[in-house]
PDB file of N, CA and C in Angstrom:
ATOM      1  N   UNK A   1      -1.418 -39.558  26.907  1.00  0.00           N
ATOM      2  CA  UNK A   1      -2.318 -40.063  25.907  1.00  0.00           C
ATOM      3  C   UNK A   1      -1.991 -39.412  24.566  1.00  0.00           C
ATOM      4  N   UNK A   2      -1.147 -39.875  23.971  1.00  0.00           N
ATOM      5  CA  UNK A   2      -1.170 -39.778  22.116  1.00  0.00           C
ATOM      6  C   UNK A   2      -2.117 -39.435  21.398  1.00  0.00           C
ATOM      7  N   UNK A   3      -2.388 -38.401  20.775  1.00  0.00           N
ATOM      8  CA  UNK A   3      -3.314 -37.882  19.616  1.00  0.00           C
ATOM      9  C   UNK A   3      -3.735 -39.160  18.608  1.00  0.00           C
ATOM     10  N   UNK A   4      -4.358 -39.668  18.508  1.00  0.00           N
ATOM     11  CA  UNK A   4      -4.686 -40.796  17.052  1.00  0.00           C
ATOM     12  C   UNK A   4      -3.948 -39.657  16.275  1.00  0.00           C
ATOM     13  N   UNK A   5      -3.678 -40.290  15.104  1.00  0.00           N
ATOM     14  CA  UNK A   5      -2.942 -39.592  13.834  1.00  0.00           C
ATOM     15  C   UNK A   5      -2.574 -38.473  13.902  1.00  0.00           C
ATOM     16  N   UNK A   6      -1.878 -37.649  15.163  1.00  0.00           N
ATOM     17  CA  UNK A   6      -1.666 -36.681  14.993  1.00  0.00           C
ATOM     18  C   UNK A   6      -0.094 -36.256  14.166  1.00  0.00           C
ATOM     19  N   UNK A   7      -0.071 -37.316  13.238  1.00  0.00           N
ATOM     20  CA  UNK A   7       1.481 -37.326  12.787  1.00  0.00           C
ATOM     21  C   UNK A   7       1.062 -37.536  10.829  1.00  0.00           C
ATOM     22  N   UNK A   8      -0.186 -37.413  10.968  1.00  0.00           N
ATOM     23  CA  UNK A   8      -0.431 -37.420   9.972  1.00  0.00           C
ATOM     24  C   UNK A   8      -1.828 -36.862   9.193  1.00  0.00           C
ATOM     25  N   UNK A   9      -2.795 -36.024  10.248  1.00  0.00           N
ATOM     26  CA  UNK A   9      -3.758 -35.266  10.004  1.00  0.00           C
ATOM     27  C   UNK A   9      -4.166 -34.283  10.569  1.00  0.00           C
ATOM     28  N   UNK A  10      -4.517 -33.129   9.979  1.00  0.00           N
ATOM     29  CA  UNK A  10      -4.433 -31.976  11.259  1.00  0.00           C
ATOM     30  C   UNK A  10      -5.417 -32.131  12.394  1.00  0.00           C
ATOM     31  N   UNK A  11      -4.448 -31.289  13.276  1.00  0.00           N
ATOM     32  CA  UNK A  11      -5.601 -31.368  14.783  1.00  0.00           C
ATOM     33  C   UNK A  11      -6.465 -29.845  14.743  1.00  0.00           C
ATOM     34  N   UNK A  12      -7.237 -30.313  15.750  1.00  0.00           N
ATOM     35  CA  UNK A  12      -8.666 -29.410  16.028  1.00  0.00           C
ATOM     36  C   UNK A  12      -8.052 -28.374  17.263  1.00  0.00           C
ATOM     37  N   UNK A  13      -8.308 -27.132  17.144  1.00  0.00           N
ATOM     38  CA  UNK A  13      -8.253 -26.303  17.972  1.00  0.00           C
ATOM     39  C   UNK A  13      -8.955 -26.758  18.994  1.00  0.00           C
ATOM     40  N   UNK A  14     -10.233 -27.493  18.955  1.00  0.00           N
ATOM     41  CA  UNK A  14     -11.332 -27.815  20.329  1.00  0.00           C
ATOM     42  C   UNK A  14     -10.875 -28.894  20.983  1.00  0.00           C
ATOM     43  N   UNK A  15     -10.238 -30.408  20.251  1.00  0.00           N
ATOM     44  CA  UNK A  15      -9.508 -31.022  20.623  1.00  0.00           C
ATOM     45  C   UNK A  15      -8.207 -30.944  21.752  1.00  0.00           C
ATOM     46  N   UNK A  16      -7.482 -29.909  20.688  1.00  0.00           N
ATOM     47  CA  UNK A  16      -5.922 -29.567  21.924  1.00  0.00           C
ATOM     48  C   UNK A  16      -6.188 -29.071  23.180  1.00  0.00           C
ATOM     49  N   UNK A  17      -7.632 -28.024  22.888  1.00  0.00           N
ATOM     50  CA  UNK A  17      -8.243 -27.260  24.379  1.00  0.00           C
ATOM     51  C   UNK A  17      -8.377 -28.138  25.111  1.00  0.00           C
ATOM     52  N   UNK A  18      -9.308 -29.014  25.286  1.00  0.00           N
ATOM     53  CA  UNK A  18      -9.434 -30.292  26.156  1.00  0.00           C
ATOM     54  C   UNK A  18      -8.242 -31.105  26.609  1.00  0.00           C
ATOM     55  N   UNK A  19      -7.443 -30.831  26.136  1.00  0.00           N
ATOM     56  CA  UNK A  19      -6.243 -31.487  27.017  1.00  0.00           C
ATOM     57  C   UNK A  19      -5.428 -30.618  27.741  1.00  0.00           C
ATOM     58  N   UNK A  20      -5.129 -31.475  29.286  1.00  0.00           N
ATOM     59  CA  UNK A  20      -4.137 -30.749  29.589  1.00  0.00           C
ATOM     60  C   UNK A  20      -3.125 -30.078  29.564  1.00  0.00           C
ATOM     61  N   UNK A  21      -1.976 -29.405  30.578  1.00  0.00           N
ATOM     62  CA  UNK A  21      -0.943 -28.642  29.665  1.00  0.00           C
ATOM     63  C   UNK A  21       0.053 -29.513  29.807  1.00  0.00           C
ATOM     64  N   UNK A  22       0.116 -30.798  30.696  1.00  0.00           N
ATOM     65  CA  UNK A  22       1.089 -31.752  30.601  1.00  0.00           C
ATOM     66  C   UNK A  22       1.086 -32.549  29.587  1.00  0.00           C
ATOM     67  N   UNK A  23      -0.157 -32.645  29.180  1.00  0.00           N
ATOM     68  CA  UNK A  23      -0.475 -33.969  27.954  1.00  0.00           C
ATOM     69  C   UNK A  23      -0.257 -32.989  26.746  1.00  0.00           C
ATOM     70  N   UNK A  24      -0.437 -31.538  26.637  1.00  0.00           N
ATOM     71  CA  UNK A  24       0.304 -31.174  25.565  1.00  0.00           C
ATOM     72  C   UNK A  24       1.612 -30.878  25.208  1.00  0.00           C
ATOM     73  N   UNK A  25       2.824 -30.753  26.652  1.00  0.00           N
ATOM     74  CA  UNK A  25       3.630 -30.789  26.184  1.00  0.00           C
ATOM     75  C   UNK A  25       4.352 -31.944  25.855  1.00  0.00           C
ATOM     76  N   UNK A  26       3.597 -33.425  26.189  1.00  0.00           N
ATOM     77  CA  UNK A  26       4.218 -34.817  26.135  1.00  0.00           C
ATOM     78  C   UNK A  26       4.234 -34.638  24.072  1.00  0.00           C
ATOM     79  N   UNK A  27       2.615 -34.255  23.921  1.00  0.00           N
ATOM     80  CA  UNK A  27       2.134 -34.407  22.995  1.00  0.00           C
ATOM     81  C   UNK A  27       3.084 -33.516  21.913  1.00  0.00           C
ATOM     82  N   UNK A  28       3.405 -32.469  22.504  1.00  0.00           N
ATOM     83  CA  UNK A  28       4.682 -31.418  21.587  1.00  0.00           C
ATOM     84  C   UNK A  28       5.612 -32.337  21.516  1.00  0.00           C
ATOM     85  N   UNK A  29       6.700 -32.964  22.325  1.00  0.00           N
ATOM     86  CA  UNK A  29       7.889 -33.838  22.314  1.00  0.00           C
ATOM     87  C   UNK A  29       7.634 -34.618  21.282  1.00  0.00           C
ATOM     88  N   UNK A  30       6.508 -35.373  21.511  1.00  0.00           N
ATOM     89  CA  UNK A  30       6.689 -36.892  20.785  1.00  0.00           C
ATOM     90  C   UNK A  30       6.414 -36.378  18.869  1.00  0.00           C
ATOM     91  N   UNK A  31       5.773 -35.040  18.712  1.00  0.00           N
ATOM     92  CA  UNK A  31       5.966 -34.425  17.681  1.00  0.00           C
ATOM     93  C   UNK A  31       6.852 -33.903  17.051  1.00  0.00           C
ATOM     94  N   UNK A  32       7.668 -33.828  17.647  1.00  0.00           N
ATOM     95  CA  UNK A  32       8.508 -32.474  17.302  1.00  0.00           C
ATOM     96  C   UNK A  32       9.806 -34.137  17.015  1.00  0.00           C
ATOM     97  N   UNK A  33       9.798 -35.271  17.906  1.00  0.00           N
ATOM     98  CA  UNK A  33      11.007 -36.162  17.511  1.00  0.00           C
ATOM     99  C   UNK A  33      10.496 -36.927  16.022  1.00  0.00           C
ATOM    100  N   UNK A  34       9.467 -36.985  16.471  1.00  0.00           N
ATOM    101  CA  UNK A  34       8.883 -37.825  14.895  1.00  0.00           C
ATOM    102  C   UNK A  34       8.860 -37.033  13.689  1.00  0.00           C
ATOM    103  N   UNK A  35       9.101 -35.416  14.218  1.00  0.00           N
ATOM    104  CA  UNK A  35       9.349 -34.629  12.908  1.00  0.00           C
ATOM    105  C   UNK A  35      11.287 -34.756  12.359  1.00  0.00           C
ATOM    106  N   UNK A  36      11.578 -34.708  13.730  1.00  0.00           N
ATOM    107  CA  UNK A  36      13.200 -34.918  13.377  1.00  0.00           C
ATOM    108  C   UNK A  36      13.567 -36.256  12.942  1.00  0.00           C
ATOM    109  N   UNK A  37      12.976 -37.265  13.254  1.00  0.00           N
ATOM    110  CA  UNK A  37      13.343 -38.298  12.680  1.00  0.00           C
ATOM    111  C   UNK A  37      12.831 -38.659  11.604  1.00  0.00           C
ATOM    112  N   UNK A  38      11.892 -38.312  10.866  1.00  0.00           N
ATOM    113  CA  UNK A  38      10.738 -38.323   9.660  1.00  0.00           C
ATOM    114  C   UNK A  38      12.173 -37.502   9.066  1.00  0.00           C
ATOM    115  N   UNK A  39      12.924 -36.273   9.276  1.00  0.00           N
ATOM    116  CA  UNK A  39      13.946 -35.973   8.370  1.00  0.00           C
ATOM    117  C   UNK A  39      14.814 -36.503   8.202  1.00  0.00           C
ATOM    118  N   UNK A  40      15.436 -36.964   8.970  1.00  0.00           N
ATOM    119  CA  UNK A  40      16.602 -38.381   8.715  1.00  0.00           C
ATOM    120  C   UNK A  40      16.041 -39.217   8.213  1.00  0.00           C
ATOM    121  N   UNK A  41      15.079 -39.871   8.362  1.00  0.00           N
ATOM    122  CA  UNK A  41      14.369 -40.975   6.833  1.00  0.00           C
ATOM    123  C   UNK A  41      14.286 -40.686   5.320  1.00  0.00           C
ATOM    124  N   UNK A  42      14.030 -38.958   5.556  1.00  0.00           N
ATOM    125  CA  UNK A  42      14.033 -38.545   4.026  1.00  0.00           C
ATOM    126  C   UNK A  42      15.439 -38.290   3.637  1.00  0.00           C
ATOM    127  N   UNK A  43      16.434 -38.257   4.302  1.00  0.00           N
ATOM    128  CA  UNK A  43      17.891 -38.269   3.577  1.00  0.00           C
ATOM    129  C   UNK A  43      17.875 -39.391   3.388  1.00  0.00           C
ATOM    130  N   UNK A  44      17.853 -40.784   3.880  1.00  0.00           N
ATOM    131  CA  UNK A  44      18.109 -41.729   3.353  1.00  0.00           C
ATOM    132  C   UNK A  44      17.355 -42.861   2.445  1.00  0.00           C
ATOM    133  N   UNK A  45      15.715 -42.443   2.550  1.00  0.00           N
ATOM    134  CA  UNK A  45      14.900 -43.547   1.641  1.00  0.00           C
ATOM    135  C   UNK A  45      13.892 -42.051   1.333  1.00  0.00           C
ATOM    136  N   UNK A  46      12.994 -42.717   0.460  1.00  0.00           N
ATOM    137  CA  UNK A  46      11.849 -41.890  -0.080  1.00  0.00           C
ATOM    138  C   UNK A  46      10.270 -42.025   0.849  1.00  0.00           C
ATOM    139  N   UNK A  47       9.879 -41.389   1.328  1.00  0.00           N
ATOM    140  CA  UNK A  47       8.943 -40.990   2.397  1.00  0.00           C
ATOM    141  C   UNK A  47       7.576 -41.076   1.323  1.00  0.00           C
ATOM    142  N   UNK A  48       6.705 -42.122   1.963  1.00  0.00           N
ATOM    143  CA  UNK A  48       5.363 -42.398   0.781  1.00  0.00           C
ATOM    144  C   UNK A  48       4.751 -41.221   0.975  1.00  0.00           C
ATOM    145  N   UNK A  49       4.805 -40.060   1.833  1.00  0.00           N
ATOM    146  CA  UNK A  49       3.834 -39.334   1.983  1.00  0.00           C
ATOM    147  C   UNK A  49       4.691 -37.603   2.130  1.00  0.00           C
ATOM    148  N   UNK A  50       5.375 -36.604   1.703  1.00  0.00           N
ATOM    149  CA  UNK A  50       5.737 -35.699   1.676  1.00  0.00           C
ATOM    150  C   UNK A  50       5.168 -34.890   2.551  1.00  0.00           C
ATOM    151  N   UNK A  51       3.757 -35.027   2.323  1.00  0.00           N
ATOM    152  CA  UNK A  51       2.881 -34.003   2.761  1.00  0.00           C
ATOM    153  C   UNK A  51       2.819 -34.543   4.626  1.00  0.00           C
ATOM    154  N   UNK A  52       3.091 -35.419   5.044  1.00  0.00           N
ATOM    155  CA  UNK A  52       3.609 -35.737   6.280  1.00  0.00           C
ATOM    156  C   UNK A  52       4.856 -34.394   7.166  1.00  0.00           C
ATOM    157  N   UNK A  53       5.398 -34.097   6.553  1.00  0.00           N
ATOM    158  CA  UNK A  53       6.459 -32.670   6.996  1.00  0.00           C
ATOM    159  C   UNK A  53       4.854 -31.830   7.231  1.00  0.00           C
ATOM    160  N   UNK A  54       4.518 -31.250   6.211  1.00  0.00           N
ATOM    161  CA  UNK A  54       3.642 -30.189   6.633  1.00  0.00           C
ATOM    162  C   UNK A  54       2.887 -30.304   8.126  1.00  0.00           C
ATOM    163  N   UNK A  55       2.284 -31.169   7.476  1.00  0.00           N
ATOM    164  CA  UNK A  55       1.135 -31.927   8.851  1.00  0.00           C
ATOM    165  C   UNK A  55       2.040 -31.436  10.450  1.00  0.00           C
ATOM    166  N   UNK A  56       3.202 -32.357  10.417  1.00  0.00           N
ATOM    167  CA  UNK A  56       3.664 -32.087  11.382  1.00  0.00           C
ATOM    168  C   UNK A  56       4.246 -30.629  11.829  1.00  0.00           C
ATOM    169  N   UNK A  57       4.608 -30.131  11.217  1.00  0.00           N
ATOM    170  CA  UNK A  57       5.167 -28.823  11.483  1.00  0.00           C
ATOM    171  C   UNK A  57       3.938 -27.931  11.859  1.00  0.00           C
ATOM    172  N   UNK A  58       2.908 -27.823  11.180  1.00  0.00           N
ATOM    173  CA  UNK A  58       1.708 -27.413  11.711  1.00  0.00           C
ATOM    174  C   UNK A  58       0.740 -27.397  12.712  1.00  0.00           C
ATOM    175  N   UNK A  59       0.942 -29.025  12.994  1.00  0.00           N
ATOM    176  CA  UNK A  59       0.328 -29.322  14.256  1.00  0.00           C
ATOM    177  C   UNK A  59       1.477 -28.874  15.612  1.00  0.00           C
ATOM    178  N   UNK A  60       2.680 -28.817  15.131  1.00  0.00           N
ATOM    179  CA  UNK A  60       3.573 -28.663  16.718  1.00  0.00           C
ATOM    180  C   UNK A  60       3.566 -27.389  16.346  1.00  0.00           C
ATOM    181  N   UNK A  61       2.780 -26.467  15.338  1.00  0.00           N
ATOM    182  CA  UNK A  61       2.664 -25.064  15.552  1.00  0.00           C
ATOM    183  C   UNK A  61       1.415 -24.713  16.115  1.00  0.00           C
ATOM    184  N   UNK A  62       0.215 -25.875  16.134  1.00  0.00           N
ATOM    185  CA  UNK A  62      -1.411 -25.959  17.030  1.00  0.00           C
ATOM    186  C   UNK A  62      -0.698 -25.619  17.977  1.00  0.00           C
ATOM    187  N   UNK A  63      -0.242 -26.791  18.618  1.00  0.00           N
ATOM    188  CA  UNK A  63       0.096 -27.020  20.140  1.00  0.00           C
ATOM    189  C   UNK A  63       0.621 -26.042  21.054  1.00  0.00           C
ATOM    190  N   UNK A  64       1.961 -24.922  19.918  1.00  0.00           N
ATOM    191  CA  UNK A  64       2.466 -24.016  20.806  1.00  0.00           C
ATOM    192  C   UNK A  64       1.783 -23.162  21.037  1.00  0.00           C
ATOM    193  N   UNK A  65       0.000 -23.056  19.819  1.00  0.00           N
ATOM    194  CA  UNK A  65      -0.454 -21.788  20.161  1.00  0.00           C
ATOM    195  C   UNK A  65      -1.193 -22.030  21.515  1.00  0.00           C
ATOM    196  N   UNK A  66      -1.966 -22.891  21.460  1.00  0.00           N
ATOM    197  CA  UNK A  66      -2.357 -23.538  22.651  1.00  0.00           C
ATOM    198  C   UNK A  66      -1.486 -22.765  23.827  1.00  0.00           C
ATOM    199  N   UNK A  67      -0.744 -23.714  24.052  1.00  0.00           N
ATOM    200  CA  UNK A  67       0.595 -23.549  25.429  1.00  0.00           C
ATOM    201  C   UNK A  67       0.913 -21.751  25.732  1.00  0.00           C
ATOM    202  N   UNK A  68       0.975 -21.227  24.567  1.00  0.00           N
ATOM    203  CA  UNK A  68       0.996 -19.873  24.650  1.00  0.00           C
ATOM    204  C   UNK A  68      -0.213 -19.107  25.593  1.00  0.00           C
ATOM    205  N   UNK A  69      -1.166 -19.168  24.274  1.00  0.00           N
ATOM    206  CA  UNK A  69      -2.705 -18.789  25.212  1.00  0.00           C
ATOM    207  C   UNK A  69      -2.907 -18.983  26.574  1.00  0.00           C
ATOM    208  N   UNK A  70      -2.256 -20.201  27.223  1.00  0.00           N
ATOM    209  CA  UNK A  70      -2.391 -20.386  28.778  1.00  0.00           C
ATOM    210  C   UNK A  70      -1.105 -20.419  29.465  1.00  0.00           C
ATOM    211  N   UNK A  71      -0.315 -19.778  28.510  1.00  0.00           N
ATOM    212  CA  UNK A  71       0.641 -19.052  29.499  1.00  0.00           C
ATOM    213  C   UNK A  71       0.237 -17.376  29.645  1.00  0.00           C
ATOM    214  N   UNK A  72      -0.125 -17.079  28.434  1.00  0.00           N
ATOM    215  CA  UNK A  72      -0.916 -15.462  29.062  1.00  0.00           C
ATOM    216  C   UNK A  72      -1.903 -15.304  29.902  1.00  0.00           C
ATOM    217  N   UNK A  73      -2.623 -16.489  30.093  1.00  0.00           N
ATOM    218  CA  UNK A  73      -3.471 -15.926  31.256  1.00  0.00           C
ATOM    219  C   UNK A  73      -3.455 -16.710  32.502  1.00  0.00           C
TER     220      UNK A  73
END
């Protein structure tokens, strides 16, 4: 299950909790390609929204804290 806009608004710490650790690491992948491919778009055309990089880099930095936290305990 896909985050609504998670490619373009930040996510909720209470949100990511509620999901599993499979649905967050689907949810890391499909982030982390739409961040790599969001950079190959910006070498070749102009991206309406810049602030789209941040977003993403931030949120697949939510997610790892997440994944972390329940790998320590």
């Amino acid at each position: 299950m896909p985050l609504k806009d998670a490619e373009k608004k930040p996510l909720r710490g209470g949100a990511l909790r509620e999901l599993s650790t499979e649905e967050l690491a689907q949810e890391l992948g499909r982030l982390e390609e739409e961040r790599y491919r969001l950079g190959f778009r910006s070498g070749t055309e102009s991206i309406e929204n810049p602030i789209q990089f941040r977003m993403l880099r931030r949120n697949i930095a939510r997610i790892k804290t997440v994944l972390t936290e329940r790998a320590r305990t």
